[in-house]
PDB file of N, CA and C in Angstrom:
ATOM      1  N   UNK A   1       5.819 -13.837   4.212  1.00  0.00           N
ATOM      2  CA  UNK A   1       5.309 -15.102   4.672  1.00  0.00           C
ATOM      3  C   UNK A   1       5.880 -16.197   3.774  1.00  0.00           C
ATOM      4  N   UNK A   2       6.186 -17.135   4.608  1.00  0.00           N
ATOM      5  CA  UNK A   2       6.949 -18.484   4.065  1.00  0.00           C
ATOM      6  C   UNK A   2       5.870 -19.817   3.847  1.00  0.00           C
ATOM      7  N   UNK A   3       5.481 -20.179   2.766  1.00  0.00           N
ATOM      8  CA  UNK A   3       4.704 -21.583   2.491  1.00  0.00           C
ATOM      9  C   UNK A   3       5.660 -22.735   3.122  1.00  0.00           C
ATOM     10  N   UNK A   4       5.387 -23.417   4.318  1.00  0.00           N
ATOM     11  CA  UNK A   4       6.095 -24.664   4.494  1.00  0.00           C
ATOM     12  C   UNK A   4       5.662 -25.574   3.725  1.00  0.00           C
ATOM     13  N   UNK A   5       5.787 -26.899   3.823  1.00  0.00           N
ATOM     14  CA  UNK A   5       5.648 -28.363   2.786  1.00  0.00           C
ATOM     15  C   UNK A   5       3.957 -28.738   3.273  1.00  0.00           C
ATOM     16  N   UNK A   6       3.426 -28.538   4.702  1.00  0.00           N
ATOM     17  CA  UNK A   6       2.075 -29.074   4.930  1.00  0.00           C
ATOM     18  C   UNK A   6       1.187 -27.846   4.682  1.00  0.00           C
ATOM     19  N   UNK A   7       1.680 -26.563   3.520  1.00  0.00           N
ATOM     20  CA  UNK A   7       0.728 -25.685   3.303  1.00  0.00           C
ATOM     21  C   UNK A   7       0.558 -24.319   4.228  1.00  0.00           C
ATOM     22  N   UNK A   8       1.507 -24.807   6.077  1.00  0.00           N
ATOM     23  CA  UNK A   8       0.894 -23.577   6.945  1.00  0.00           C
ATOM     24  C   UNK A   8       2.124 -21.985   6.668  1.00  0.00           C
ATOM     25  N   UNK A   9       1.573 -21.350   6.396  1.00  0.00           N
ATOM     26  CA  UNK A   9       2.458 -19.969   5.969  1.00  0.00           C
ATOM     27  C   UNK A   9       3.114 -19.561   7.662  1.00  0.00           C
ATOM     28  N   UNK A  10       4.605 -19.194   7.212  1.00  0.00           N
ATOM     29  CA  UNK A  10       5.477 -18.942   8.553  1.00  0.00           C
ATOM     30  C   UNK A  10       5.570 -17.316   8.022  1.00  0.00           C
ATOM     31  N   UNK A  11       5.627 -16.561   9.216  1.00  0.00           N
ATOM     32  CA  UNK A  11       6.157 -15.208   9.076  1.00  0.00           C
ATOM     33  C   UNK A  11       7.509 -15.520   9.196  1.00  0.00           C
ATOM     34  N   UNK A  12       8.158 -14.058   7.936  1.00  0.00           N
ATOM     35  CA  UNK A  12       9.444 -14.279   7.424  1.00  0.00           C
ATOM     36  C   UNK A  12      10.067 -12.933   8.684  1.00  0.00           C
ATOM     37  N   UNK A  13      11.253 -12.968   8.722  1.00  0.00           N
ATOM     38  CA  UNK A  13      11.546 -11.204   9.263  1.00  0.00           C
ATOM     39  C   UNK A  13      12.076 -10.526   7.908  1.00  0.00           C
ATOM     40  N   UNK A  14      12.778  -9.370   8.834  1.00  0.00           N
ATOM     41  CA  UNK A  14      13.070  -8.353   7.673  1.00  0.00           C
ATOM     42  C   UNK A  14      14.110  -8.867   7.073  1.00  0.00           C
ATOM     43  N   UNK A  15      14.925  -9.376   7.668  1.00  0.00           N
ATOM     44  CA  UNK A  15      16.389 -10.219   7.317  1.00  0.00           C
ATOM     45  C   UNK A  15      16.395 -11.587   5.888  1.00  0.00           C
ATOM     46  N   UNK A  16      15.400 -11.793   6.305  1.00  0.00           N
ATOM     47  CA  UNK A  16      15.003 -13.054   5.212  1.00  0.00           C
ATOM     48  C   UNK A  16      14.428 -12.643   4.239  1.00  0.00           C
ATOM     49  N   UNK A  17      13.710 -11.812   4.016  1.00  0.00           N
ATOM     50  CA  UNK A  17      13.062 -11.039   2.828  1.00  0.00           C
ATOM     51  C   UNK A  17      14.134 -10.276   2.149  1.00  0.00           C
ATOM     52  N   UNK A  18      15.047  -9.751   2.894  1.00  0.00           N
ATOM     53  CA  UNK A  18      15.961  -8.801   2.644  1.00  0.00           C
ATOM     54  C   UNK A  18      16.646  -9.317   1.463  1.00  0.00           C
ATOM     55  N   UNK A  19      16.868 -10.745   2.438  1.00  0.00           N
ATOM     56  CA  UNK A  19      17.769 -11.721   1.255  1.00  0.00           C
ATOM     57  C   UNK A  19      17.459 -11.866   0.273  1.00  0.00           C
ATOM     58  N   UNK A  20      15.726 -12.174   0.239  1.00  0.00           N
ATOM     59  CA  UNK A  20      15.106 -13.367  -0.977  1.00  0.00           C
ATOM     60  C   UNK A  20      15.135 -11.757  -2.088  1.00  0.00           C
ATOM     61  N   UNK A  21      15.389 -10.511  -1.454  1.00  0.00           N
ATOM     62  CA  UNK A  21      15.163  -9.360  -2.290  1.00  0.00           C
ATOM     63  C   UNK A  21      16.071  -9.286  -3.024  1.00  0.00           C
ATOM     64  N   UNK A  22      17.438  -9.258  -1.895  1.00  0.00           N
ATOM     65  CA  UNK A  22      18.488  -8.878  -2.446  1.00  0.00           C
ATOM     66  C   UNK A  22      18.653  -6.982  -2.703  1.00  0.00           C
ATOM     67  N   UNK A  23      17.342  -6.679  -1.456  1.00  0.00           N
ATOM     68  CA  UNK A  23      18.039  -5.219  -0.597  1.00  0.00           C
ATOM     69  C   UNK A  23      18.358  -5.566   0.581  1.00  0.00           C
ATOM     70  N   UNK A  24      18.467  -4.312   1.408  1.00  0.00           N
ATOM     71  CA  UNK A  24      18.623  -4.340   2.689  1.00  0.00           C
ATOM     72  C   UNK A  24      17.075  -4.009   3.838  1.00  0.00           C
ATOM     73  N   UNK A  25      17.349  -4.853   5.206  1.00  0.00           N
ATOM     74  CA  UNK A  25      16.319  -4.771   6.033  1.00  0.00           C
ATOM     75  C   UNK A  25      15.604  -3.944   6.012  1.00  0.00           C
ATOM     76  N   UNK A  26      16.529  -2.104   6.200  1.00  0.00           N
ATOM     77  CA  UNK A  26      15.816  -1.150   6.518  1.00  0.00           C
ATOM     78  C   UNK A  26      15.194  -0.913   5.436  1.00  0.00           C
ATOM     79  N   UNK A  27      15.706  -1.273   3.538  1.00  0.00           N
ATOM     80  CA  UNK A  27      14.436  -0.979   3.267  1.00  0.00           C
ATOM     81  C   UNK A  27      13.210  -1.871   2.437  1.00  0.00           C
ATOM     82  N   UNK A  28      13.490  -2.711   3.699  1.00  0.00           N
ATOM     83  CA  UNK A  28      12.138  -3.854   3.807  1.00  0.00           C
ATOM     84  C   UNK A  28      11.583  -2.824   5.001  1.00  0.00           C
ATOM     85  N   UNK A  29      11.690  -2.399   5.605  1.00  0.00           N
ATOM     86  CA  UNK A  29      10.891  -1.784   6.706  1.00  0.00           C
ATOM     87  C   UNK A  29      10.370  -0.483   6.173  1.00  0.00           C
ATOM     88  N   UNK A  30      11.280   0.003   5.236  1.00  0.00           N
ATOM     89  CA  UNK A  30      10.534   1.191   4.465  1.00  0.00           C
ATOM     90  C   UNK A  30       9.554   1.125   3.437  1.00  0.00           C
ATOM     91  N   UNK A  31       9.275   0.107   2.980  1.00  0.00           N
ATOM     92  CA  UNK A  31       8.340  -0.762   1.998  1.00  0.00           C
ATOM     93  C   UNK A  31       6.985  -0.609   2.493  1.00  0.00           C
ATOM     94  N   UNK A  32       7.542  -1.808   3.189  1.00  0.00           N
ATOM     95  CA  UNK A  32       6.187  -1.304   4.527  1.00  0.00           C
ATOM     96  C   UNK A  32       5.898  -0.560   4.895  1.00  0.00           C
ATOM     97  N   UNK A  33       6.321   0.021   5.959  1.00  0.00           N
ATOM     98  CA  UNK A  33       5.728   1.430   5.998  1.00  0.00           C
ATOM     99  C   UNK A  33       5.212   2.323   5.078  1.00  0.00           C
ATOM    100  N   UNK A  34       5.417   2.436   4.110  1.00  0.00           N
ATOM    101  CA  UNK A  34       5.419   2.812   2.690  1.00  0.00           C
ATOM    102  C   UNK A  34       3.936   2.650   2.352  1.00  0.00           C
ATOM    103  N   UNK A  35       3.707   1.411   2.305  1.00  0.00           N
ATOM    104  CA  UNK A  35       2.258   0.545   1.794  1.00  0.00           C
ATOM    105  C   UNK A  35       1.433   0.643   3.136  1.00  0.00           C
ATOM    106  N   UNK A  36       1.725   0.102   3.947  1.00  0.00           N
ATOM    107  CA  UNK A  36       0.722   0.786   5.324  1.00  0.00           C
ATOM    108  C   UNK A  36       0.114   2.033   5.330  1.00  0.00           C
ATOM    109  N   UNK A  37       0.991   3.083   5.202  1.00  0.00           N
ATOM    110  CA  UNK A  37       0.130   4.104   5.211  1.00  0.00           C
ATOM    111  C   UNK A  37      -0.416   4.348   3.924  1.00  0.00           C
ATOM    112  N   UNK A  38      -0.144   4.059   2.775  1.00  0.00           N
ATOM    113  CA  UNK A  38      -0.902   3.972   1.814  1.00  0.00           C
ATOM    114  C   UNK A  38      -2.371   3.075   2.093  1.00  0.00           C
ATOM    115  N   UNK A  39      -2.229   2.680   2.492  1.00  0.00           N
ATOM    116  CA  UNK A  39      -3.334   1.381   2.901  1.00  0.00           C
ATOM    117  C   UNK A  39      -4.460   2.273   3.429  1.00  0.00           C
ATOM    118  N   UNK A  40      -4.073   2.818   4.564  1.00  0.00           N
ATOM    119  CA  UNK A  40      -4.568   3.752   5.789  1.00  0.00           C
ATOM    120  C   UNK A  40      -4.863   4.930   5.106  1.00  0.00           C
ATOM    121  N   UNK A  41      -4.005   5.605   4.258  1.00  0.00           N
ATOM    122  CA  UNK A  41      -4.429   6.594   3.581  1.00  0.00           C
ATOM    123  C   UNK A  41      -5.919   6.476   2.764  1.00  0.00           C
ATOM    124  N   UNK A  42      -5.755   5.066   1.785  1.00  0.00           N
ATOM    125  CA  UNK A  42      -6.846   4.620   1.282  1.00  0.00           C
ATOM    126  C   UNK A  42      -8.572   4.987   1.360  1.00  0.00           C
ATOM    127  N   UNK A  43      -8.068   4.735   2.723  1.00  0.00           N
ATOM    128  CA  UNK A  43      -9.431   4.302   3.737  1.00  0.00           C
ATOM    129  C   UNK A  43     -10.329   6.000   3.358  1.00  0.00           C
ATOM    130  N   UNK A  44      -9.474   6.620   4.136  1.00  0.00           N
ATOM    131  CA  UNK A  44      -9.698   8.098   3.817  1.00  0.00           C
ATOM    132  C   UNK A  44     -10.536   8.584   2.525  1.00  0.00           C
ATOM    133  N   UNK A  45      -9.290   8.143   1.873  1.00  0.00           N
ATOM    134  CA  UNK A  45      -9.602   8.650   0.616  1.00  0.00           C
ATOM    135  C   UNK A  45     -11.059   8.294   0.292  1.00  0.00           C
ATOM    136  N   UNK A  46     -11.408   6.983   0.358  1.00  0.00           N
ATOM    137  CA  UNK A  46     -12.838   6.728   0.103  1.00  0.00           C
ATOM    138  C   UNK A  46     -14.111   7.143   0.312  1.00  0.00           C
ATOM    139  N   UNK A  47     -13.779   7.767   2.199  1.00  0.00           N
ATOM    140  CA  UNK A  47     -14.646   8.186   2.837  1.00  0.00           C
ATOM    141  C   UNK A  47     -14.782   9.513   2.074  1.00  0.00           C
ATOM    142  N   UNK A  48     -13.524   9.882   1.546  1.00  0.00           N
ATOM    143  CA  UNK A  48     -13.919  11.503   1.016  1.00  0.00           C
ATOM    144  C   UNK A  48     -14.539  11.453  -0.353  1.00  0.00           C
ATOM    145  N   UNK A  49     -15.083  10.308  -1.491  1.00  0.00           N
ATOM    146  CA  UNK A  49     -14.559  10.081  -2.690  1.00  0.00           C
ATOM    147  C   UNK A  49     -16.658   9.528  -2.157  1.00  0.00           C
ATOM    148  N   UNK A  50     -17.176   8.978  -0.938  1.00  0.00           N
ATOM    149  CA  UNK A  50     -18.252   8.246  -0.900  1.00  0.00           C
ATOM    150  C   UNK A  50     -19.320   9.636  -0.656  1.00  0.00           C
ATOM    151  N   UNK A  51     -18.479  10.781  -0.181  1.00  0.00           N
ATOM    152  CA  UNK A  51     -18.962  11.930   0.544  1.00  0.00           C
ATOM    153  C   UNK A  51     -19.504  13.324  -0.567  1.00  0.00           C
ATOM    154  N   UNK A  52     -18.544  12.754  -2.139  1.00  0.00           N
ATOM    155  CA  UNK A  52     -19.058  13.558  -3.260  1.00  0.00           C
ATOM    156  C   UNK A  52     -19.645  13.083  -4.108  1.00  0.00           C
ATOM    157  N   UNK A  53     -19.923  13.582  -4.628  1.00  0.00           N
ATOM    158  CA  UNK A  53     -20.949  13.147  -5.953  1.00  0.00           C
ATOM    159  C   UNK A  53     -20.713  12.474  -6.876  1.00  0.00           C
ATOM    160  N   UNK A  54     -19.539  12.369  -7.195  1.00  0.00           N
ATOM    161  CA  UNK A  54     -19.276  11.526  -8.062  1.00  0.00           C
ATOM    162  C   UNK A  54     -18.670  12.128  -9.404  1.00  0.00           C
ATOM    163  N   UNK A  55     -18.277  13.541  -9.155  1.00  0.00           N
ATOM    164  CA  UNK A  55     -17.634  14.291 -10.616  1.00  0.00           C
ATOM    165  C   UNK A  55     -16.540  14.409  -9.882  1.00  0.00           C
ATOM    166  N   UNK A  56     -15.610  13.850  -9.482  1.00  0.00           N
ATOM    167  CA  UNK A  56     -14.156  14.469  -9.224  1.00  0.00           C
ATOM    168  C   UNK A  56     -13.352  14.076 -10.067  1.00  0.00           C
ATOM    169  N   UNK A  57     -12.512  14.824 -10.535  1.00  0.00           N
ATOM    170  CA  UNK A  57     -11.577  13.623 -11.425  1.00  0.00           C
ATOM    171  C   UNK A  57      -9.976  14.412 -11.469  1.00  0.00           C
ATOM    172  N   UNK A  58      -9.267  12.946 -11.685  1.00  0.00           N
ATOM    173  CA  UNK A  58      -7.744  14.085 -11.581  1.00  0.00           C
ATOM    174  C   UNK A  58      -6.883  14.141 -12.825  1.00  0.00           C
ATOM    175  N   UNK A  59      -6.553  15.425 -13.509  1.00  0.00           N
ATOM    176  CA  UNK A  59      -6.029  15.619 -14.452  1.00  0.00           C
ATOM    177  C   UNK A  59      -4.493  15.922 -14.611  1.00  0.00           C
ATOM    178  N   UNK A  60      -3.603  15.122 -13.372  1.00  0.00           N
ATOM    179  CA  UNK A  60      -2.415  15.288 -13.215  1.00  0.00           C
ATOM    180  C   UNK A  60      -2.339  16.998 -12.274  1.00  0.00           C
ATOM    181  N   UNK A  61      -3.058  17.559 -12.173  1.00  0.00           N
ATOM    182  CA  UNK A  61      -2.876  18.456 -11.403  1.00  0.00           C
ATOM    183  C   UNK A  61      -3.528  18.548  -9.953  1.00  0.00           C
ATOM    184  N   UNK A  62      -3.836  17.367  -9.611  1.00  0.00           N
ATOM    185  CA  UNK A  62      -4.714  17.301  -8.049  1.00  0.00           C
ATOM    186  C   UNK A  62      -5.858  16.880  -8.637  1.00  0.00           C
ATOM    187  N   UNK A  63      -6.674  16.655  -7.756  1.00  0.00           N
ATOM    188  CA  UNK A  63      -8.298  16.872  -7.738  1.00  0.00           C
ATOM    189  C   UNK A  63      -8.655  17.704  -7.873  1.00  0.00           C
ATOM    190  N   UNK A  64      -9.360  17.769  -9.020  1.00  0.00           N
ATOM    191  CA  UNK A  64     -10.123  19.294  -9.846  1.00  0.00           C
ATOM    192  C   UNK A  64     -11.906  19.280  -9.872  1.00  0.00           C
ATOM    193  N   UNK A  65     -12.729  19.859 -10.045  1.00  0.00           N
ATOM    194  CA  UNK A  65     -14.213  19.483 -10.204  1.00  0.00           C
ATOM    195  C   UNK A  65     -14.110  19.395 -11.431  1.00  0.00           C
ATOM    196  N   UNK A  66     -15.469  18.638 -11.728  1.00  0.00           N
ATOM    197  CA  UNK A  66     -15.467  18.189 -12.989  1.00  0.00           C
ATOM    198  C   UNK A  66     -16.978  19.115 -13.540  1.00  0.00           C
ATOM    199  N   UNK A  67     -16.727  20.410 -14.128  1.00  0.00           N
ATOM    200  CA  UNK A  67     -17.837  21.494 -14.194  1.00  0.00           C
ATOM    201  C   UNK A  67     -18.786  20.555 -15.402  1.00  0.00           C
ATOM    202  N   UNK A  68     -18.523  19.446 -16.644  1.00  0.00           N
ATOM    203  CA  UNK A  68     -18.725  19.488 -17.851  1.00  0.00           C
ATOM    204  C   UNK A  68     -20.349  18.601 -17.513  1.00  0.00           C
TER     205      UNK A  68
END
């Protein structure tokens, strides 16, 4: 998104971001996608994270129980 001069934000495309990046389109589109489903993944995650108790914790090896 682009700030014009009276404040209203313009959607940019992939092409213009690409530039202001200084990668390429496709991976402005892989970014995104990227963070979307992270986003979406999120959601999940919470529902599963609201659904336990509250001892989960991750020690670089996954989600482990937390017996202590």
């Amino acid at each position: 998104m682009k700030e014009t001069e009276k404040g209203n934000i313009k959607p940019m495309t992939y092409k213009q971001i690409a530039e202001v990046l200084g990668i390429s389109p496709e991976s402005v589109r892989a970014i995104e996608f990227k963070a979307l489903r992270k986003l979406r993944n999120q959601g999940k995650l919470d529902k599963f994270r609201d659904m336990c108790d509250g001892t989960w914790r991750d020690e670089g090896k996954g989600l482990g129980r937390n017996t202590k």
